[in-house]
C-alpha atoms as a PDB file:
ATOM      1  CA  UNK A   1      74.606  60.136  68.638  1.00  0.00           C
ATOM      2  CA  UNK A   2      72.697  58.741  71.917  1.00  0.00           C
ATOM      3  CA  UNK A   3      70.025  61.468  72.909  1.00  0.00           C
ATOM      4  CA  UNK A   4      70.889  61.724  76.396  1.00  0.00           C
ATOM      5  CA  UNK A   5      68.146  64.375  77.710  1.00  0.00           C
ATOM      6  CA  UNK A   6      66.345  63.372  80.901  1.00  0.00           C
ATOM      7  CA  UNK A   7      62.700  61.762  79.715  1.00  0.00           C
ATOM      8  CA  UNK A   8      60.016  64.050  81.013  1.00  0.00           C
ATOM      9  CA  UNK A   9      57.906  62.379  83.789  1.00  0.00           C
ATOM     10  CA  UNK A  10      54.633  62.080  83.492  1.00  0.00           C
ATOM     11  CA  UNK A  11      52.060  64.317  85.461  1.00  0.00           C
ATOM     12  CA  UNK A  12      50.809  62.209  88.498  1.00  0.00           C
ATOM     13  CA  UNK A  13      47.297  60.927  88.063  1.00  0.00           C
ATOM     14  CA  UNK A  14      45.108  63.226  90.687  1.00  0.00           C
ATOM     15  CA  UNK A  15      43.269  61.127  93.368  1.00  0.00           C
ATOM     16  CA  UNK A  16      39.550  60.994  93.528  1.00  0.00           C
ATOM     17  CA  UNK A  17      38.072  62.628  95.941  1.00  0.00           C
ATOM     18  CA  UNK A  18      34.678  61.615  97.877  1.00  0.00           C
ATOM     19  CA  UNK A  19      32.397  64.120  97.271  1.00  0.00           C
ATOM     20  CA  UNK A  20      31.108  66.614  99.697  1.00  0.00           C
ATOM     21  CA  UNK A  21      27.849  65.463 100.034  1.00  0.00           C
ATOM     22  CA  UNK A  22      27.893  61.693  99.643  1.00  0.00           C
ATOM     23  CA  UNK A  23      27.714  61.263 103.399  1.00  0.00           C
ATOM     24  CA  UNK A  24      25.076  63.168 103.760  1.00  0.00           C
ATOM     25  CA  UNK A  25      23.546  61.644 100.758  1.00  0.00           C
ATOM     26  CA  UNK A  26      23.954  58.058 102.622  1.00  0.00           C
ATOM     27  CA  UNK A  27      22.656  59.251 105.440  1.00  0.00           C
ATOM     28  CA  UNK A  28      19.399  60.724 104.153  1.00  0.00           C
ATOM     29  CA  UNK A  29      18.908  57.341 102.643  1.00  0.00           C
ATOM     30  CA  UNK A  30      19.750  55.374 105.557  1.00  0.00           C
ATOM     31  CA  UNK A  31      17.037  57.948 107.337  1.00  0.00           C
ATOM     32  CA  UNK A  32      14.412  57.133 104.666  1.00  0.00           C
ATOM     33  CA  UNK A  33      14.666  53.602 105.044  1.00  0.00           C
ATOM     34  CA  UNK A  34      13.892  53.969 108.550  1.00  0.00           C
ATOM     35  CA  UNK A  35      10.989  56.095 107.774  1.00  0.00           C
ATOM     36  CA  UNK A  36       9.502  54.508 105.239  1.00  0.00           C
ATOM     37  CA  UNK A  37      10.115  50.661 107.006  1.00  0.00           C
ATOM     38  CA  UNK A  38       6.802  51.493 108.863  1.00  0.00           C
ATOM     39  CA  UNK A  39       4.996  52.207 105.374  1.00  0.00           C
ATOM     40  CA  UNK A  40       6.250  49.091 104.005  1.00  0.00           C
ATOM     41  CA  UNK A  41       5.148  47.236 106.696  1.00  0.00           C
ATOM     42  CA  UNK A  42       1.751  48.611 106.567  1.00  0.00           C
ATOM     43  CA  UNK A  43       1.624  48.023 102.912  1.00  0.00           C
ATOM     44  CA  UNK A  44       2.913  44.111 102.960  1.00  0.00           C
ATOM     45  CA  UNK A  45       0.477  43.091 105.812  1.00  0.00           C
ATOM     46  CA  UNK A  46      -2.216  44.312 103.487  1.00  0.00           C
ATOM     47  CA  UNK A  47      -1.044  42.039 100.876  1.00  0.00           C
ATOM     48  CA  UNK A  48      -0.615  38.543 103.084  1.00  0.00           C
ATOM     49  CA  UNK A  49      -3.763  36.190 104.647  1.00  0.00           C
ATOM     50  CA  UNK A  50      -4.660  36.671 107.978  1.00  0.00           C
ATOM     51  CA  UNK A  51      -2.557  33.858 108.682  1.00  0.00           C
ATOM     52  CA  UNK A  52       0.548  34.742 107.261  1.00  0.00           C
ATOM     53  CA  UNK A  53      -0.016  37.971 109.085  1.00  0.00           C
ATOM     54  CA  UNK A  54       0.333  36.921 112.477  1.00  0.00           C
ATOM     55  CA  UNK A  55       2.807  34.062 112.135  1.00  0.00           C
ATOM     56  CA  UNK A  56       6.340  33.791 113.928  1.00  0.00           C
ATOM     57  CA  UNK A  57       9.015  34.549 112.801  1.00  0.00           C
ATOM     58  CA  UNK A  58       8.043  37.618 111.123  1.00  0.00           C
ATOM     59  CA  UNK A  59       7.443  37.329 107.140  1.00  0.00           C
ATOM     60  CA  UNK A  60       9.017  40.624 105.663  1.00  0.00           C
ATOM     61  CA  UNK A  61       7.715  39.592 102.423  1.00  0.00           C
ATOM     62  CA  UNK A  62       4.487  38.170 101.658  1.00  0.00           C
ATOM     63  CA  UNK A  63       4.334  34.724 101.100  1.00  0.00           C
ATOM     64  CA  UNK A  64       1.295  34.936  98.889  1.00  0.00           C
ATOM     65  CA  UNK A  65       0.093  37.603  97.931  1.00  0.00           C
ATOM     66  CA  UNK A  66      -3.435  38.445  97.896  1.00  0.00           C
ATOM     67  CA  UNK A  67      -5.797  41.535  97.423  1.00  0.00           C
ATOM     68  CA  UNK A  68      -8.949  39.558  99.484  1.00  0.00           C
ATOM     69  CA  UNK A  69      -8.124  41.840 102.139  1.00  0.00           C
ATOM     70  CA  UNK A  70      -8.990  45.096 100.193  1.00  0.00           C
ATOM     71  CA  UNK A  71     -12.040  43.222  98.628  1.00  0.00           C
ATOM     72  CA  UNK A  72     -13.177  42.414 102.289  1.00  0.00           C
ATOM     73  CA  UNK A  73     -12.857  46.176 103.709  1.00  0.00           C
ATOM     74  CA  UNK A  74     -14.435  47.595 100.520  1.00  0.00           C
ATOM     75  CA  UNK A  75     -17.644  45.030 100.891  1.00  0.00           C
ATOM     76  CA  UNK A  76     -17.457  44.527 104.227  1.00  0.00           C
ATOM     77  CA  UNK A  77     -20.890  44.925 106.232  1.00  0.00           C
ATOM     78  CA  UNK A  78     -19.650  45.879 109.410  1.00  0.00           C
ATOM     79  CA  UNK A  79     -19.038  49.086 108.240  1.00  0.00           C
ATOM     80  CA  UNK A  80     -19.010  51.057 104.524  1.00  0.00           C
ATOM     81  CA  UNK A  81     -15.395  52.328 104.280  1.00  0.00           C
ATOM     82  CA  UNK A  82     -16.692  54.527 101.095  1.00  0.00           C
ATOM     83  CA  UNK A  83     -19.275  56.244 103.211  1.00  0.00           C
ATOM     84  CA  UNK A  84     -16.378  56.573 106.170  1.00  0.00           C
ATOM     85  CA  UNK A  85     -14.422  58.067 103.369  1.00  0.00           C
ATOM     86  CA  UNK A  86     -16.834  60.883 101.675  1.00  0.00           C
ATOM     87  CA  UNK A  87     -17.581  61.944 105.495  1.00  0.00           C
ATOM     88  CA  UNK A  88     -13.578  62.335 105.921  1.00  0.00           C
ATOM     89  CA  UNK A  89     -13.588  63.988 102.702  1.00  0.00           C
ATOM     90  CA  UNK A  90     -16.569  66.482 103.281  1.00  0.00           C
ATOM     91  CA  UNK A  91     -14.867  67.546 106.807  1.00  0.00           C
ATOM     92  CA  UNK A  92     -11.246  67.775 105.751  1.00  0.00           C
ATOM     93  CA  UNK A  93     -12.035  70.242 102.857  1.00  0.00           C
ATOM     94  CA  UNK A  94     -14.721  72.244 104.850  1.00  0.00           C
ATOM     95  CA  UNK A  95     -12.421  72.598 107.324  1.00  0.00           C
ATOM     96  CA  UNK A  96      -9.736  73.618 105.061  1.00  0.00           C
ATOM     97  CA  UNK A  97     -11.083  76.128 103.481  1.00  0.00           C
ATOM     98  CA  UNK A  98     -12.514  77.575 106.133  1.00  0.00           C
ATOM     99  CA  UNK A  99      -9.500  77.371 108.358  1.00  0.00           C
ATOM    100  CA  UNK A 100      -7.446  79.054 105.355  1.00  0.00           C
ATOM    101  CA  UNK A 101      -9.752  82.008 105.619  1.00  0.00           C
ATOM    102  CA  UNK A 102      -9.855  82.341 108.787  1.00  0.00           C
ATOM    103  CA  UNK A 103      -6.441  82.453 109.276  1.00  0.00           C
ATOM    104  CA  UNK A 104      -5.863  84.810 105.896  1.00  0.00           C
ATOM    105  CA  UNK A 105      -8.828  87.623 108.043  1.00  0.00           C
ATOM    106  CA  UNK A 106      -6.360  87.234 111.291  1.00  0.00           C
ATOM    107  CA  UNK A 107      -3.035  88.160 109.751  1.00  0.00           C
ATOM    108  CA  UNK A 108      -3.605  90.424 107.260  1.00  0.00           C
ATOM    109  CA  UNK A 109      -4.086  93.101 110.226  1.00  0.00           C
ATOM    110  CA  UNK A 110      -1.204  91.724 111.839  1.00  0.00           C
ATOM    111  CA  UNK A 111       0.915  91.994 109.040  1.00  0.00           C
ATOM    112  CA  UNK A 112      -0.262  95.006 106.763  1.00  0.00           C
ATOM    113  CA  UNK A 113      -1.948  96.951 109.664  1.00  0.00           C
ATOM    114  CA  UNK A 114      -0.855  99.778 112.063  1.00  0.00           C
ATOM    115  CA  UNK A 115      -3.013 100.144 115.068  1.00  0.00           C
ATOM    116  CA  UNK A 116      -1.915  99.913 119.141  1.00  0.00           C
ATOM    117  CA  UNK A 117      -0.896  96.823 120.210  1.00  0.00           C
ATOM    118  CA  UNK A 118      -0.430  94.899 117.265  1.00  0.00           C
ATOM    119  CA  UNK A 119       2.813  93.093 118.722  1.00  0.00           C
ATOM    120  CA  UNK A 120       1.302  92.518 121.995  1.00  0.00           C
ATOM    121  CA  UNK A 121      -1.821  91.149 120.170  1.00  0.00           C
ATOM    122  CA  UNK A 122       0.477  88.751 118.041  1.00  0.00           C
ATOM    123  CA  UNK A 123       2.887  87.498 120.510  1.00  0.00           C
ATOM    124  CA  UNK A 124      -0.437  86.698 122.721  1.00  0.00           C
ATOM    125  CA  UNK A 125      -2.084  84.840 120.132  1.00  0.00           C
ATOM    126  CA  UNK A 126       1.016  83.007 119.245  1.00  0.00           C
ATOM    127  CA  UNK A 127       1.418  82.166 123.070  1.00  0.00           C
ATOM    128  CA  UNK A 128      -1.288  79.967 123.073  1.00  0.00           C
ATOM    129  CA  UNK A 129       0.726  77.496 120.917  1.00  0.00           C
ATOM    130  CA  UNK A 130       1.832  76.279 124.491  1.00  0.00           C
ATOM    131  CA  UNK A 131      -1.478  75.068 125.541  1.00  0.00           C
ATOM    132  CA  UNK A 132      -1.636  71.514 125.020  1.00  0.00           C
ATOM    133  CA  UNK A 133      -4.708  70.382 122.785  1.00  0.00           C
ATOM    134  CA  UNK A 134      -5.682  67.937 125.477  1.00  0.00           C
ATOM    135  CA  UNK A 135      -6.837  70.263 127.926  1.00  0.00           C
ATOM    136  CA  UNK A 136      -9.060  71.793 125.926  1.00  0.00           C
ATOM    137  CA  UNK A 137     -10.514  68.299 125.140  1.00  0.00           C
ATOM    138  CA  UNK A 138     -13.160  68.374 127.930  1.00  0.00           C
ATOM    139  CA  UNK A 139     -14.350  72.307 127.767  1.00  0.00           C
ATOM    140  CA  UNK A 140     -14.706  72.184 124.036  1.00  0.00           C
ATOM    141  CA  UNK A 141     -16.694  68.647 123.806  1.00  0.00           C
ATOM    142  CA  UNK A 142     -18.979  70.335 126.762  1.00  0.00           C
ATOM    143  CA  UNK A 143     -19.684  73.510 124.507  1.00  0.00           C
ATOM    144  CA  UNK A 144     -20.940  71.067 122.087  1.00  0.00           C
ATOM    145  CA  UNK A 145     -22.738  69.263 123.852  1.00  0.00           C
ATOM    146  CA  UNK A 146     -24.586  72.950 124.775  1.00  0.00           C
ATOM    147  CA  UNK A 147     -24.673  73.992 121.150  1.00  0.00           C
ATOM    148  CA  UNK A 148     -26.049  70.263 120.202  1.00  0.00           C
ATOM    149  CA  UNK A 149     -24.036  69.354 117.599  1.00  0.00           C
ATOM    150  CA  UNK A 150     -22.375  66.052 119.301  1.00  0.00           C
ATOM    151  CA  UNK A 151     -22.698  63.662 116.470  1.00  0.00           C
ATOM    152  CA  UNK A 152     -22.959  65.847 113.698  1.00  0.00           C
ATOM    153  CA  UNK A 153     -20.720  67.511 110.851  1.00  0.00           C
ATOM    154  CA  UNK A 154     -20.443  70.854 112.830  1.00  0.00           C
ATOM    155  CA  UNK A 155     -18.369  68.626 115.763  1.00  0.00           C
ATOM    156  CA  UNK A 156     -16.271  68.414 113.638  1.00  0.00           C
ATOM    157  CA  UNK A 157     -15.389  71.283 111.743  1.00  0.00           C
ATOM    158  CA  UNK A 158     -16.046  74.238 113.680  1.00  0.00           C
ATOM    159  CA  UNK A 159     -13.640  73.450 116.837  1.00  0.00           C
ATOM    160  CA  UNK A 160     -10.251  73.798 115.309  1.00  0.00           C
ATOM    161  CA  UNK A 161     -10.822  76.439 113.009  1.00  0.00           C
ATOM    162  CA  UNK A 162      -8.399  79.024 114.691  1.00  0.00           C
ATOM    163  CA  UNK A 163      -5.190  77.579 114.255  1.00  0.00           C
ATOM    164  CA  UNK A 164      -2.571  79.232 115.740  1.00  0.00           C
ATOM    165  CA  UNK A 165       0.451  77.969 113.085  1.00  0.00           C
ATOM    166  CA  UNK A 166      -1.600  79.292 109.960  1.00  0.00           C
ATOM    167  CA  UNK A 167      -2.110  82.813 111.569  1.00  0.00           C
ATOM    168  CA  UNK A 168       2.071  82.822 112.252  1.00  0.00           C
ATOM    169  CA  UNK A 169       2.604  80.896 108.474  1.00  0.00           C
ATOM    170  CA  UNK A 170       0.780  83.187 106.704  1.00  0.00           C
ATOM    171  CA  UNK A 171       2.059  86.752 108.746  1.00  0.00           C
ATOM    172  CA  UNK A 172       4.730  85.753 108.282  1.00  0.00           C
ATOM    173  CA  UNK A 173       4.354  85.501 103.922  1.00  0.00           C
ATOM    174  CA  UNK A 174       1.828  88.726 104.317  1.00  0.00           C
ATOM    175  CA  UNK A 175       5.136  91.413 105.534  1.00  0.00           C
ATOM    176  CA  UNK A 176       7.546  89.980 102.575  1.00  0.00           C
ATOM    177  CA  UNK A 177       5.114  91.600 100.202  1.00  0.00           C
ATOM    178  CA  UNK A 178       6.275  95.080  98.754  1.00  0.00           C
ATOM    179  CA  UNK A 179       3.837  97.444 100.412  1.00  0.00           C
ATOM    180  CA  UNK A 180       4.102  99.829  97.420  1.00  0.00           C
ATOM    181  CA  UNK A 181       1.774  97.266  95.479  1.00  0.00           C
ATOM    182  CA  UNK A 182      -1.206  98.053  98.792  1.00  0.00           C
ATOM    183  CA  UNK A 183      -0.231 101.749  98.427  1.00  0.00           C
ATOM    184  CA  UNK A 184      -1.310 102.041  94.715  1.00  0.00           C
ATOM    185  CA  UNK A 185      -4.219  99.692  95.496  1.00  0.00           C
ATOM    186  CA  UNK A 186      -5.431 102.780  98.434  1.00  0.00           C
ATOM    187  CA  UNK A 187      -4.686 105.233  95.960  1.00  0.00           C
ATOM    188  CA  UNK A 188      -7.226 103.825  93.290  1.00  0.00           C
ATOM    189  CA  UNK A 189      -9.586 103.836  96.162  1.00  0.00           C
ATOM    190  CA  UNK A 190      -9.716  99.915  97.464  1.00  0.00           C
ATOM    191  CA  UNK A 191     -10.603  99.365 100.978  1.00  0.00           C
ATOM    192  CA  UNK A 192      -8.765  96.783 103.270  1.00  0.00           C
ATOM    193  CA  UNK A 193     -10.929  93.418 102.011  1.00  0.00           C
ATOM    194  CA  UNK A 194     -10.363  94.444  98.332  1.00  0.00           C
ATOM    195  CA  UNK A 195      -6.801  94.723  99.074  1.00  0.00           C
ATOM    196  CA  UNK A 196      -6.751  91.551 100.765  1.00  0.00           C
ATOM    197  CA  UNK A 197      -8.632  89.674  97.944  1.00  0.00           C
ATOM    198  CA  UNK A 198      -7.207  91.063  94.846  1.00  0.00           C
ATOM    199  CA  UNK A 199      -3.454  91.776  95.785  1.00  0.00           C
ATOM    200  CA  UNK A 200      -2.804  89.862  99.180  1.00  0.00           C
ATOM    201  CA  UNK A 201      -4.224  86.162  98.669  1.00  0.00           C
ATOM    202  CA  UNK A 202      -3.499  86.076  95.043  1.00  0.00           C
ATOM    203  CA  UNK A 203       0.553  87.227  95.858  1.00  0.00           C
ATOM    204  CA  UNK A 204       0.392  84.508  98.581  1.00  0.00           C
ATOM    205  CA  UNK A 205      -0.597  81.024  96.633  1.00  0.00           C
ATOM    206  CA  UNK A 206       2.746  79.135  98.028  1.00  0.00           C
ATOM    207  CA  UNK A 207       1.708  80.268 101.428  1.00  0.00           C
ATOM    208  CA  UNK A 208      -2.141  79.660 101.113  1.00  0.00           C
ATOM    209  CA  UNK A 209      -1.574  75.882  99.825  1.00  0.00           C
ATOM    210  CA  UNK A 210       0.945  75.084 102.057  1.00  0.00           C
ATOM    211  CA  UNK A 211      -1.602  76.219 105.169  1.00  0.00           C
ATOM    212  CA  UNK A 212      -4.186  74.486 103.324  1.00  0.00           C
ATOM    213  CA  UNK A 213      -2.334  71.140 102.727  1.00  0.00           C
ATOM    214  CA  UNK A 214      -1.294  70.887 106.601  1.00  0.00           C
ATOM    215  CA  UNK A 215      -5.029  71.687 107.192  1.00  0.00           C
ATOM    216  CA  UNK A 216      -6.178  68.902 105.346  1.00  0.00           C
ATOM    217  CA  UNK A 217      -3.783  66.339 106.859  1.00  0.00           C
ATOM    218  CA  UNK A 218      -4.433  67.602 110.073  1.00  0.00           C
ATOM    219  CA  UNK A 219      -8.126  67.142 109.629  1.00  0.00           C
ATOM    220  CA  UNK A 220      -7.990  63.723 107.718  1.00  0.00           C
ATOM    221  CA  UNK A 221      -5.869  61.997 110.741  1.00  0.00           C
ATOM    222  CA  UNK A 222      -7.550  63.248 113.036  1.00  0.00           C
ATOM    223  CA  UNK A 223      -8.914  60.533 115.447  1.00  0.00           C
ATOM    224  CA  UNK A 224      -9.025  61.524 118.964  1.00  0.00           C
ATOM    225  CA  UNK A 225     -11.735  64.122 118.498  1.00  0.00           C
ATOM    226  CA  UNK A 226     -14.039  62.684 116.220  1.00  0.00           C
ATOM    227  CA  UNK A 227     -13.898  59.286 118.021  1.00  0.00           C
ATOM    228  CA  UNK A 228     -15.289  61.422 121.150  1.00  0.00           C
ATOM    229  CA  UNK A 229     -18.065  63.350 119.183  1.00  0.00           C
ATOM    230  CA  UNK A 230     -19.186  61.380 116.423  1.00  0.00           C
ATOM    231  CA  UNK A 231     -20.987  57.776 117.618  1.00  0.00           C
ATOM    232  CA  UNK A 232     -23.162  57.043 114.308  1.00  0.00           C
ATOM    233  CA  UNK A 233     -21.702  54.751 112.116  1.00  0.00           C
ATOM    234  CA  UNK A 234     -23.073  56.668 109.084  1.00  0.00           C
ATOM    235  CA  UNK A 235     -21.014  59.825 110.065  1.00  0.00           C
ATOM    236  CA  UNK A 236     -17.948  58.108 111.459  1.00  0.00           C
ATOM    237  CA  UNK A 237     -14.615  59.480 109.619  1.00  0.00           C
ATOM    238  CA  UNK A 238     -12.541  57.508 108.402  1.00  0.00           C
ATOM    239  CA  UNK A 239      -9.818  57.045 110.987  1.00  0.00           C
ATOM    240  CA  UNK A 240     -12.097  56.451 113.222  1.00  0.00           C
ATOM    241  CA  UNK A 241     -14.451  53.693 111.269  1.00  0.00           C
ATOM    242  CA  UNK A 242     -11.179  51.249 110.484  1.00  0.00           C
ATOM    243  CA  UNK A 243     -11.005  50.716 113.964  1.00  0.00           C
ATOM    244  CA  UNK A 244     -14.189  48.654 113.413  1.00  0.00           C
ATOM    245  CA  UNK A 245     -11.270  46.051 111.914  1.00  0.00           C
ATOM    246  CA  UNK A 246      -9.884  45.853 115.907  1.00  0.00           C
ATOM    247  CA  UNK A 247     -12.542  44.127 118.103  1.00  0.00           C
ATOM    248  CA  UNK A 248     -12.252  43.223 121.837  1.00  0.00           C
ATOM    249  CA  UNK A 249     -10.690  39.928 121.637  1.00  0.00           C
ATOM    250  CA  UNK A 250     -10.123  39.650 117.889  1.00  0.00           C
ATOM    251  CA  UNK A 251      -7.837  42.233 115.654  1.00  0.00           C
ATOM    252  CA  UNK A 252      -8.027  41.646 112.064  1.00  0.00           C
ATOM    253  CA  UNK A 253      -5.001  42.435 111.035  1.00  0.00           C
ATOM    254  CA  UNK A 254      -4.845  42.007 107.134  1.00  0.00           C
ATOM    255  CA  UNK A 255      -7.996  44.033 107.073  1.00  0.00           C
ATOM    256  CA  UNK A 256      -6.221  46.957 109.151  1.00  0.00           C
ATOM    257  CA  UNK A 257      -3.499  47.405 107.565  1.00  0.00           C
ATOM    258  CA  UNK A 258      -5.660  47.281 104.133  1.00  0.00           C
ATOM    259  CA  UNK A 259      -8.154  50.314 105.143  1.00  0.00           C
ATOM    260  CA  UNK A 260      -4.911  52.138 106.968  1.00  0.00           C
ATOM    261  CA  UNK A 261      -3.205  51.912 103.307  1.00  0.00           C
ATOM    262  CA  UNK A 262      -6.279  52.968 101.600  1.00  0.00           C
ATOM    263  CA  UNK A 263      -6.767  56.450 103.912  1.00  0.00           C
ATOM    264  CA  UNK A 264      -3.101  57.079 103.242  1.00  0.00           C
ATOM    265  CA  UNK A 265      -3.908  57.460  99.801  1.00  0.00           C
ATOM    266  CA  UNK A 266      -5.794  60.737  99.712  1.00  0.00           C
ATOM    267  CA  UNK A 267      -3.137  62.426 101.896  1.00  0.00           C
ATOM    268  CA  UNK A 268      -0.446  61.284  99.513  1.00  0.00           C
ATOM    269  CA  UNK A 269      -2.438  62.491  96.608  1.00  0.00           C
ATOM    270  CA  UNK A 270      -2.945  66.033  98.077  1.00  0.00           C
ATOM    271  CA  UNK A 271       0.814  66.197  99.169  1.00  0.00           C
ATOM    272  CA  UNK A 272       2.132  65.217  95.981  1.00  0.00           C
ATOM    273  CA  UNK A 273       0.000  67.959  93.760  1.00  0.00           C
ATOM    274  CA  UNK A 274       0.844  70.332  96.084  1.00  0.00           C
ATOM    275  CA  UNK A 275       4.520  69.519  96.380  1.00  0.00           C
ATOM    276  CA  UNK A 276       5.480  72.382  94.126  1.00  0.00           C
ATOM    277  CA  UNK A 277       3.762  75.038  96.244  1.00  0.00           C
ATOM    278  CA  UNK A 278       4.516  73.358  99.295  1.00  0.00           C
ATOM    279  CA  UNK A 279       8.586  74.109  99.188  1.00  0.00           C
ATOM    280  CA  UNK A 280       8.003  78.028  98.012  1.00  0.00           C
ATOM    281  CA  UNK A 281       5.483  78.439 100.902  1.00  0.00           C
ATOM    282  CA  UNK A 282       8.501  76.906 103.230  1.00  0.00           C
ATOM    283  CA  UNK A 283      11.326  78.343 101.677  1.00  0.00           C
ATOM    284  CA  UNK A 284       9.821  82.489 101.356  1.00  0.00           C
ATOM    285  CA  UNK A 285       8.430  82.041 104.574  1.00  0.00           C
ATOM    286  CA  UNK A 286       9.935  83.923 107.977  1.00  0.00           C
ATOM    287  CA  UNK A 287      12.481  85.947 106.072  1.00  0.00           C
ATOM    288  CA  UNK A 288      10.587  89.444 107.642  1.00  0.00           C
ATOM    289  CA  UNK A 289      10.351  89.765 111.461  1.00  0.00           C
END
């Protein structure tokens, strides 16, 4: 006898979907690309002859590749690029740490303290994040030029040590701490600094590295400042002691590039062993007001 029941159909294969995020995944890589065509750049001048360098059309990729460049900035004697970088070094973390502490001393009251005014006092320092940097370019090089410190180490370190963004970065971190923890601290008979150095700054490592690593960027690219204060070769930073490499008539540019990639280095290094701090600091920071 012929089975005559209907043959079940089979369950229609589901269509794939695109996920979610792939656009935005494509577009953060088209973004990078963008960002990082500059680096690349920078990087494959460094690699060609001076003459491959500067010929049209363009050469994206180095025809051949040679390292005579880095050899030539490293024992070049126009200038000692190793000398250009222990100065940059020297500043950068002196004015890190000190910058870190200074701005740790002007928000702890801000943020732990009661006392008259302390909005008012905060809203006016952050105000000053409106004043451009330029026009205090003149009046600050003048007070060192009164102090006598143009061309030396202080020119460079002591100016920007009251940074604005650090006092707001690390307020902010301060007032997400549980103030129970200060309480028991008062209890047990610790005064303010204690409390700051044993509970505060040891709570706030994300915070305190993340300051510090923006510090020490900020300082090591700095150029506009120390080009104006600092006219001895032997104390030139390192920004400004490449431009050595860029004459009047004559711009080297194989050697440029080469030094540029070699002070890009350190700031890499410090970003990259702080990375882990770095996105805690930025992610538990501004969740109090």
């Amino acid at each position: 006898m012929t089975n005559l029941a209907p043959t079940p159909a089979r369950p229609a294969t589901p269509r794939r979907r695109m996920p979610r995020d792939l656009p935005r995944f494509l577009l953060l890589c088209l973004l990078s690309l963008v960002f990082l065509a500059p680096v690349y750049w920078m990087i494959s001048t460094s690699l060609k002859t001076e003459a491959d360098a500067i010929s049209s059309p363009v050469q994206w990729l180095p025809r051949h590749v040679t390292f005579e460049n880095y050899v030539s900035v490293l024992t070049s004697p126009d200038g000692n690029i190793l000398r250009w970088t222990g100065n940059s070094l020297f500043v950068a973390l002196a004015f890190t740490v000190l910058h870190v502490l200074l701005c740790a001393l002007t928000a702890y009251p801000l943020a732990r303290m009661q006392f008259r005014g302390r909005n008012a006092w905060f809203w006016f320092i952050l105000s000053s994040l409106m004043i451009p940097g330029i026009v205090t370019l003149i009046p600050t090089y003048i007070m060192m030029l009164n102090f006598g410190w143009i061309n030396s180490y202080h020119a460079l370190i002591w100016p920007g040590l009251s940074g604005v963004f650090g006092v707001f970065l690390l307020r902010q971190f301060f007032m997400g701490i549980p103030r129970e923890l200060e309480e028991a601290a008062r209890l047990d008979g610790a005064n303010s600094l204690q409390i700051l150095w044993r509970i505060i700054l040891p709570l706030s490592i994300p915070s305190l590295v993340t300051l510090g690593v923006f510090a020490f960027m900020g300082s090591w690219n700095n150029f506009l400042w120390p080009l104006f204060t600092v006219t001895d070769v032997d104390k030139m930073t390192l920004p400004v002691g490449i431009t050595t490499f860029s004459q009047r008539y004559v711009t080297e540019y194989g050697k440029l590039m080469a030094s540029t990639t070699l002070a890009a280095v350190p700031a890499l290094i410090a970003y990259l062993v702080a990375q882990r701090f770095l996105e805690a600091g930025l992610s538990t920071t501004g969740l109090k007001e």
